[in-house]
Protein backbone atom coordinates (compact mmCIF):
# COMPACT_ATOMS: atom_id res chain seq x y z
CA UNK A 1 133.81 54.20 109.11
CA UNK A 2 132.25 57.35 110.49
CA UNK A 3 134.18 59.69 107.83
CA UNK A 4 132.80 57.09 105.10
CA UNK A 5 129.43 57.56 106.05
CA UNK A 6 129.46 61.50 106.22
CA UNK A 7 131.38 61.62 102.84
CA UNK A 8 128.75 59.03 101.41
CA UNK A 9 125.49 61.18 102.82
CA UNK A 10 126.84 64.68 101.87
CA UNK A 11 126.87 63.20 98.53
CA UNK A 12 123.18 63.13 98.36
CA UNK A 13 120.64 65.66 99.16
CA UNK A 14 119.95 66.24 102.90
CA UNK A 15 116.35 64.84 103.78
CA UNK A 16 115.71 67.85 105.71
CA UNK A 17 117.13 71.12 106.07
CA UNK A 18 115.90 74.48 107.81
CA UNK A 19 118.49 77.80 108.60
CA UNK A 20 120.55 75.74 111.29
CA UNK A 21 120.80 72.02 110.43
CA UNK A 22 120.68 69.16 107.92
CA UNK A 23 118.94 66.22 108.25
CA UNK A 24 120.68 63.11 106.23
CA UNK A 25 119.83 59.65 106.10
CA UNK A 26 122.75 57.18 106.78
CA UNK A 27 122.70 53.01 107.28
CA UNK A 28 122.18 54.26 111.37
CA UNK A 29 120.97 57.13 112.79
CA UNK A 30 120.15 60.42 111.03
CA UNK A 31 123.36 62.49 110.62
CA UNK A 32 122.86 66.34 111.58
CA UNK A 33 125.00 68.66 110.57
CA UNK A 34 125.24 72.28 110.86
CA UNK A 35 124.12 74.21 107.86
CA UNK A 36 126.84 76.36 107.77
CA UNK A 37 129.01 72.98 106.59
CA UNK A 38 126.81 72.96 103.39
CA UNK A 39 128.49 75.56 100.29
CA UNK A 40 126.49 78.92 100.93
CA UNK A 41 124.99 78.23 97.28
CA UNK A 42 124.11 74.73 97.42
CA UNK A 43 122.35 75.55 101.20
CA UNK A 44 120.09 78.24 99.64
CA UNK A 45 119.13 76.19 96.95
CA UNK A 46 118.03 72.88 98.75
CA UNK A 47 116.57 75.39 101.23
CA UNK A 48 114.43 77.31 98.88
CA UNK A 49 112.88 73.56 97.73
CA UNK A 50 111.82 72.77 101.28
CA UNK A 51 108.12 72.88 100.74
CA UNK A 52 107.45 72.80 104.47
CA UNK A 53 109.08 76.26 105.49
CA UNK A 54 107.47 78.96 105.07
CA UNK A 55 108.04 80.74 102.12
CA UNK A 56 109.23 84.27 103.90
CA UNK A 57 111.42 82.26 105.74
CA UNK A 58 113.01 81.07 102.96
CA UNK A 59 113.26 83.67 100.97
CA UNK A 60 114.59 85.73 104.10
CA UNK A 61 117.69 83.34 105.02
CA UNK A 62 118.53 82.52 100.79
CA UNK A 63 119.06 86.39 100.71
CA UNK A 64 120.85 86.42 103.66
CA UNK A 65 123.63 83.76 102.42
CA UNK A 66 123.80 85.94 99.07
CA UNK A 67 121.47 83.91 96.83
CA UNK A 68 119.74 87.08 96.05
CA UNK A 69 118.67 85.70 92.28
CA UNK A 70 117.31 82.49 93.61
CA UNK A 71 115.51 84.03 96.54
CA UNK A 72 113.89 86.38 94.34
CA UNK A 73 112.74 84.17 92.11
CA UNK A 74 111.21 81.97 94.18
CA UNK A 75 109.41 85.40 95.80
CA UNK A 76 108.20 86.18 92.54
CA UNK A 77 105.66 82.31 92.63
CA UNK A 78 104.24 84.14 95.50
CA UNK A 79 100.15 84.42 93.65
CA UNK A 80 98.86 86.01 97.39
CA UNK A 81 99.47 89.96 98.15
CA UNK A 82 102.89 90.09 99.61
CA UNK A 83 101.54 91.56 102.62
CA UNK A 84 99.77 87.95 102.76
CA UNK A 85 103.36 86.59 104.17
CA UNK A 86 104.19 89.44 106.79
CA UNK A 87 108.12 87.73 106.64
CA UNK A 88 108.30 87.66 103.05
CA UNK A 89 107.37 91.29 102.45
CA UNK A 90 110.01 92.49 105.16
CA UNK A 91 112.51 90.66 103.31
CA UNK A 92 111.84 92.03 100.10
CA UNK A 93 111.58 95.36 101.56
CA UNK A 94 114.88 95.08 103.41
CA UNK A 95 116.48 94.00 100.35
CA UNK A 96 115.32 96.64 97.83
CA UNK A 97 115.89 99.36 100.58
CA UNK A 98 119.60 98.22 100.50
CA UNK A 99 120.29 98.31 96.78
CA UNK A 100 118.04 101.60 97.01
CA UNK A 101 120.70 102.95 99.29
CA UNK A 102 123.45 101.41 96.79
CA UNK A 103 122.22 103.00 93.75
CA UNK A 104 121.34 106.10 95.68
CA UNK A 105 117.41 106.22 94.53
CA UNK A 106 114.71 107.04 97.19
CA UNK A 107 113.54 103.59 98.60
CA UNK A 108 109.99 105.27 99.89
CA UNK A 109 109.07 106.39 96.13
CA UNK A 110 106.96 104.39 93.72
CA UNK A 111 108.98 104.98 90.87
CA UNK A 112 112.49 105.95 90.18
CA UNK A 113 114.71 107.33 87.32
CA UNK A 114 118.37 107.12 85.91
CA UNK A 115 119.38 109.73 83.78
CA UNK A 116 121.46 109.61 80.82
CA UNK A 117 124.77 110.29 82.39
CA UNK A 118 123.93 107.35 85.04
CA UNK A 119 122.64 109.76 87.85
CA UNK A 120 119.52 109.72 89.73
CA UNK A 121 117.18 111.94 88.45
CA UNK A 122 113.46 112.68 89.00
CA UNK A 123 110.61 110.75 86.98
CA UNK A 124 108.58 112.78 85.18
CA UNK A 125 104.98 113.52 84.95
CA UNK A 126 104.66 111.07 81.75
CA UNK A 127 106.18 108.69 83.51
CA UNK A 128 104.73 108.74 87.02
CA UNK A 129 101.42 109.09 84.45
CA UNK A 130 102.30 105.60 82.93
CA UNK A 131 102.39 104.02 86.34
CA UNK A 132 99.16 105.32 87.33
CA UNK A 133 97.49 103.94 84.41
CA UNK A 134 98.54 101.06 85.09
CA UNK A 135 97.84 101.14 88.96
CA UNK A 136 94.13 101.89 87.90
CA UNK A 137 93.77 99.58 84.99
CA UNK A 138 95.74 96.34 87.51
CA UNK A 139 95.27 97.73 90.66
CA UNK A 140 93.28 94.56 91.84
CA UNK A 141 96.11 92.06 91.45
CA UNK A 142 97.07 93.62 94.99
CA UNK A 143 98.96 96.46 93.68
CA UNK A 144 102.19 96.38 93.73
CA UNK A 145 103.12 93.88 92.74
CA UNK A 146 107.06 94.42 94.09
CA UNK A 147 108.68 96.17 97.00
CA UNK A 148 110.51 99.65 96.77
CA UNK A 149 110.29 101.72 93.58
CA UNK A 150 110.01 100.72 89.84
CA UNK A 151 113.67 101.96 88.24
CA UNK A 152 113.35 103.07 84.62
CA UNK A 153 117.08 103.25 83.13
CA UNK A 154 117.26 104.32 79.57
CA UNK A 155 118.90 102.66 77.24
CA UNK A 156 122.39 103.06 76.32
CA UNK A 157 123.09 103.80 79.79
CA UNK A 158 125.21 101.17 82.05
CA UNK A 159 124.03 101.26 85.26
CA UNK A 160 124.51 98.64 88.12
CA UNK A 161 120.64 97.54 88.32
CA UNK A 162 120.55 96.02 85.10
CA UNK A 163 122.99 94.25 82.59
CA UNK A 164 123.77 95.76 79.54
CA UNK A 165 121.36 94.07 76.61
CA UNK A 166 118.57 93.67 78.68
CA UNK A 167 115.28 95.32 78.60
CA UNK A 168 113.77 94.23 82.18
CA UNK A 169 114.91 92.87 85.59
CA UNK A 170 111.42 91.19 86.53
CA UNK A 171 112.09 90.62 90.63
CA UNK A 172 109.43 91.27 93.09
CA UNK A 173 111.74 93.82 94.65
CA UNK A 174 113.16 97.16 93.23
CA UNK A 175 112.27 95.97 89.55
CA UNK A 176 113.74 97.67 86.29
CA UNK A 177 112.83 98.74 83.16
CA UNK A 178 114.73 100.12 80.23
CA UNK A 179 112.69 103.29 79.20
CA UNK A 180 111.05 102.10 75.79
CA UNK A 181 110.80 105.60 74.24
CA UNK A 182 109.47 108.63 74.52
CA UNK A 183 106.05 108.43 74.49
CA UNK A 184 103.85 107.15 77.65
CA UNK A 185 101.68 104.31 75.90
CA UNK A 186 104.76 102.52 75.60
CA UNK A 187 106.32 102.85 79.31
CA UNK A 188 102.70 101.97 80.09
CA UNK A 189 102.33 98.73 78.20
CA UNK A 190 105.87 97.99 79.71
CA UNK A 191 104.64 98.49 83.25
CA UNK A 192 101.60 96.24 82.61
CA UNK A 193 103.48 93.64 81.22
CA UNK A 194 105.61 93.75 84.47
CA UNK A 195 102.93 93.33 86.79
CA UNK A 196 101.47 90.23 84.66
CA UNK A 197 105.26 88.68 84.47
CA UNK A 198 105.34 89.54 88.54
CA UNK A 199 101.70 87.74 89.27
CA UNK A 200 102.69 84.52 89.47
CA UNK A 201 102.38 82.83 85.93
CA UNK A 202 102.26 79.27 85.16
CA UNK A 203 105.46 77.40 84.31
CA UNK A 204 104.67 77.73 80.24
CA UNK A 205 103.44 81.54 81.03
CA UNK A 206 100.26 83.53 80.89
CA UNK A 207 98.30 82.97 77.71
CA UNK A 208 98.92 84.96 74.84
CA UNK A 209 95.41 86.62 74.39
CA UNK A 210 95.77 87.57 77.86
CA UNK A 211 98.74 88.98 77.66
CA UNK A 212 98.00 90.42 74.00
CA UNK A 213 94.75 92.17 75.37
CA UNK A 214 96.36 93.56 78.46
CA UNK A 215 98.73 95.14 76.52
CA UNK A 216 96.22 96.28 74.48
CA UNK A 217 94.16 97.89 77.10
CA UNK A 218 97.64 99.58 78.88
CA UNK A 219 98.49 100.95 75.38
CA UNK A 220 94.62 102.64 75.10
CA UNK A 221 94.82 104.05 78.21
CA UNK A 222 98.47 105.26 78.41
CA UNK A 223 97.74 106.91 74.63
CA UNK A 224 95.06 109.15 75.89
CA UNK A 225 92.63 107.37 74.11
CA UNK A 226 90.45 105.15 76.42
CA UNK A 227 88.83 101.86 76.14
CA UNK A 228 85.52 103.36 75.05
CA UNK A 229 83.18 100.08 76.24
CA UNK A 230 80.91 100.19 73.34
CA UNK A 231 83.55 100.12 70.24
CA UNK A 232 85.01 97.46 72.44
CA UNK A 233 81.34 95.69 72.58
CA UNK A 234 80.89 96.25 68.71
CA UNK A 235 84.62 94.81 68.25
CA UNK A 236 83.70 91.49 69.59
CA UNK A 237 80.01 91.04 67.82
CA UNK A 238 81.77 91.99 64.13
CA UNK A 239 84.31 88.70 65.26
CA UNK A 240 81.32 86.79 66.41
CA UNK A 241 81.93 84.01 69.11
CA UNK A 242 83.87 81.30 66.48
CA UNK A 243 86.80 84.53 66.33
CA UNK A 244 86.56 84.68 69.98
CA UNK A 245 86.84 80.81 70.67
CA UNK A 246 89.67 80.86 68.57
CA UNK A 247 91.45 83.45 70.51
CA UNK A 248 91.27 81.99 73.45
CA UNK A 249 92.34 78.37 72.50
CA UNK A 250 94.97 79.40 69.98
CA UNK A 251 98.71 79.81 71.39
CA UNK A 252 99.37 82.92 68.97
CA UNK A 253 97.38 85.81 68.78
CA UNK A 254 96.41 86.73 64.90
CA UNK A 255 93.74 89.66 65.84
CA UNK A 256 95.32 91.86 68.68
CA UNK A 257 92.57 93.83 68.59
CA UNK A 258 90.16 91.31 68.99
CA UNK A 259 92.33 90.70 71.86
CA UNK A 260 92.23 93.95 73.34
CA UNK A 261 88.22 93.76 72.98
CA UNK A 262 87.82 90.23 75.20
CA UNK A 263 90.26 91.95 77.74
CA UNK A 264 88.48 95.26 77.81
CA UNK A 265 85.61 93.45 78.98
CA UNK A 266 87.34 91.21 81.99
CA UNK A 267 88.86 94.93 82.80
CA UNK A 268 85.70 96.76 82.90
CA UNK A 269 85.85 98.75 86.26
CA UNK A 270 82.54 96.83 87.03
CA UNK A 271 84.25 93.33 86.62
CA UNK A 272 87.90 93.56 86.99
CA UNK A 273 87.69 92.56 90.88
CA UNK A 274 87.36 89.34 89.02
CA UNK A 275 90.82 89.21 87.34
CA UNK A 276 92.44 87.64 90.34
CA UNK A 277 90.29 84.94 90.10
CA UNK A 278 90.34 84.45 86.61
CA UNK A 279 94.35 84.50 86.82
CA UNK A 280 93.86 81.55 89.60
CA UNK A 281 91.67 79.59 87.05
CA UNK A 282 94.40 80.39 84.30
CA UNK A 283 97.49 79.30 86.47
CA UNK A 284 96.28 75.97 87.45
CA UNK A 285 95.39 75.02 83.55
CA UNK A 286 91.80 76.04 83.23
CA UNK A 287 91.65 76.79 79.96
CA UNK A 288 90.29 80.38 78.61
CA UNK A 289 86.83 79.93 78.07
CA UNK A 290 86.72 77.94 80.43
CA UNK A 291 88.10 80.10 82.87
CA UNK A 292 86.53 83.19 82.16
CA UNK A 293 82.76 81.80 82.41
CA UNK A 294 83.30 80.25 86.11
CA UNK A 295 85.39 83.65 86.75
CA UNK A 296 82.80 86.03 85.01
CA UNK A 297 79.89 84.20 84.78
CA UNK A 298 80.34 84.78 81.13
CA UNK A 299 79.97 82.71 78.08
CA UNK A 300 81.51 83.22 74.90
CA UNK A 301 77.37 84.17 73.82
CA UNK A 302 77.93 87.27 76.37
CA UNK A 303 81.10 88.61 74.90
CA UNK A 304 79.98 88.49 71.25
CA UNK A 305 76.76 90.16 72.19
CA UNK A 306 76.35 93.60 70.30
CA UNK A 307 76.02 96.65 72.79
CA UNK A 308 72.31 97.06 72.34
CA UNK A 309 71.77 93.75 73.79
CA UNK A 310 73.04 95.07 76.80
CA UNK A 311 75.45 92.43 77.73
CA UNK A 312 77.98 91.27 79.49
CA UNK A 313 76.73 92.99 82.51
CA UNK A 314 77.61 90.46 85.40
């Protein structure tokens, strides 16, 4: 009777589990078992769904019984600064310091570089320039965004950190990025796209005019050319506030620039110590208008206001 009932709970999901036991419910009393009984991937999995551990915690014993994806996915819904969870942040950083030491890349650098024959080899200055761009443009989504260094491996190259085909290994430790050419707007628009993929989005993802005008912004900047605030003013008032409301309700992007313009504003260096909240409003279904007046404290009237009316200045 007593074999029947174990083989009949571990059939179902344990009501509880932490990193040494599992809690089932049988006809009697609760069976506890040791959590080493469980398969190593089916542990980390029912582990990383138990809402009352801490997330750290989680993350930190996942990793530790090699559900390294898993765990670092489940890092990566983490909206706080990673410093937020002290335990959390010393996991990731343990973990990219060891695949740091297996790919033989500095773990104490911001940025890292393969070369074309699979070595390390030093960034350069247009590429170190690409990530501060995008450190200045971002840097209030509690930069980074990810523990150890950003790996750029170009493409064509096999190397270890990323699978052939793929353009991006978004993890919130040691992330990569296949180089996306030779000049630095690019690597820049990559980077920025990174750090919005790496800030938590909603299930369905960030909206497009969001991510449109970010990238937008990252290209401006990492081109040479700036995000001069009055063309960006002028931009909006030719579209007029029906182009804007469109933008932001539509699920495609038709005007990128347009885009760019409504973004250039929530980026501002005045205003952009809003963006975390806005990204709050955003990832709990506030919709974009919506979100960027109780964010901004501005209307739709504000954005589409030419230059010489001297708005949006809040």
């Amino acid at each position: 009777m007593e074999a029947l009932l174990l083989v009949l709970a571990l059939a179902s999901d344990p009501a509880r589990i932490d990193g040494r036991a599992a809690w089932y419910t049988t006809p009697g009393a609760p069976l506890v078992i040791p959590v080493e009984a469980l398969p190593a991937p089916y542990r980390a999995s029912r582990l990383l769904a138990e809402l009352r551990l801490e997330l750290g915690l989680r993350v930190e014993l996942a990793l530790a019984w090699g559900a390294e994806a898993a765990a670092l996915r489940a890092a990566a819904r983490h909206a706080p600064p990673l410093a937020s969870d002290a335990q959390l942040d010393l996991a990731l950083r343990r973990w990219a310091e060891n695949a740091c030491a297996r790919f033989r890349i500095p773990a104490d650098a911001a940025l890292a570089a393969i070369a074309s024959d699979g070595n390390p080899r030093q960034p350069t200055s247009e590429e170190r320039g690409a990530l501060a761009d995008v450190h200045e443009l971002l840097t209030t989504l509690a930069w980074p965004r990810w523990r150890g260094p950003l790996l750029l491996v170009p493409y064509g190259v096999n190397h270890a950190a990323i699978a052939p085909g793929m353009a991006r290994v978004v993890r919130p430790a040691l992330p990569v990025l296949r180089i996306p050419g030779p000049d630095r707007d690019g690597l820049t628009v990559a980077i920025a796209d990174l750090c919005l993929s790496l800030s938590a989005p909603p299930a369905e993802g960030w909206p497009a005019w969001l991510v449109s005008g970010v990238a937008g912004c990252a290209q401006a900047r990492g081109s040479g050319s700036g995000i001069p605030e009055r063309a960006m003013a002028e931009r909006r008032a030719a579209a007029g506030v029906a182009a804007i409301r469109r933008l932001l309700e539509d699920g495609t992007v038709e005007d990128a620039g347009l885009a760019t313009a409504v973004v250039a504003a929530l980026l501002h260096p005045n205003r952009r110590r809003r963006l975390p909240d806005l990204l709050e409003l955003l990832r709990h279904g506030t919709r974009g208008a919506g979100a960027i007046a109780a964010a901004y404290r501005l209307s739709l009237e504000d954005l589409a206001a030419p230059p010489e009316a001297g708005r949006p200045q809040r």
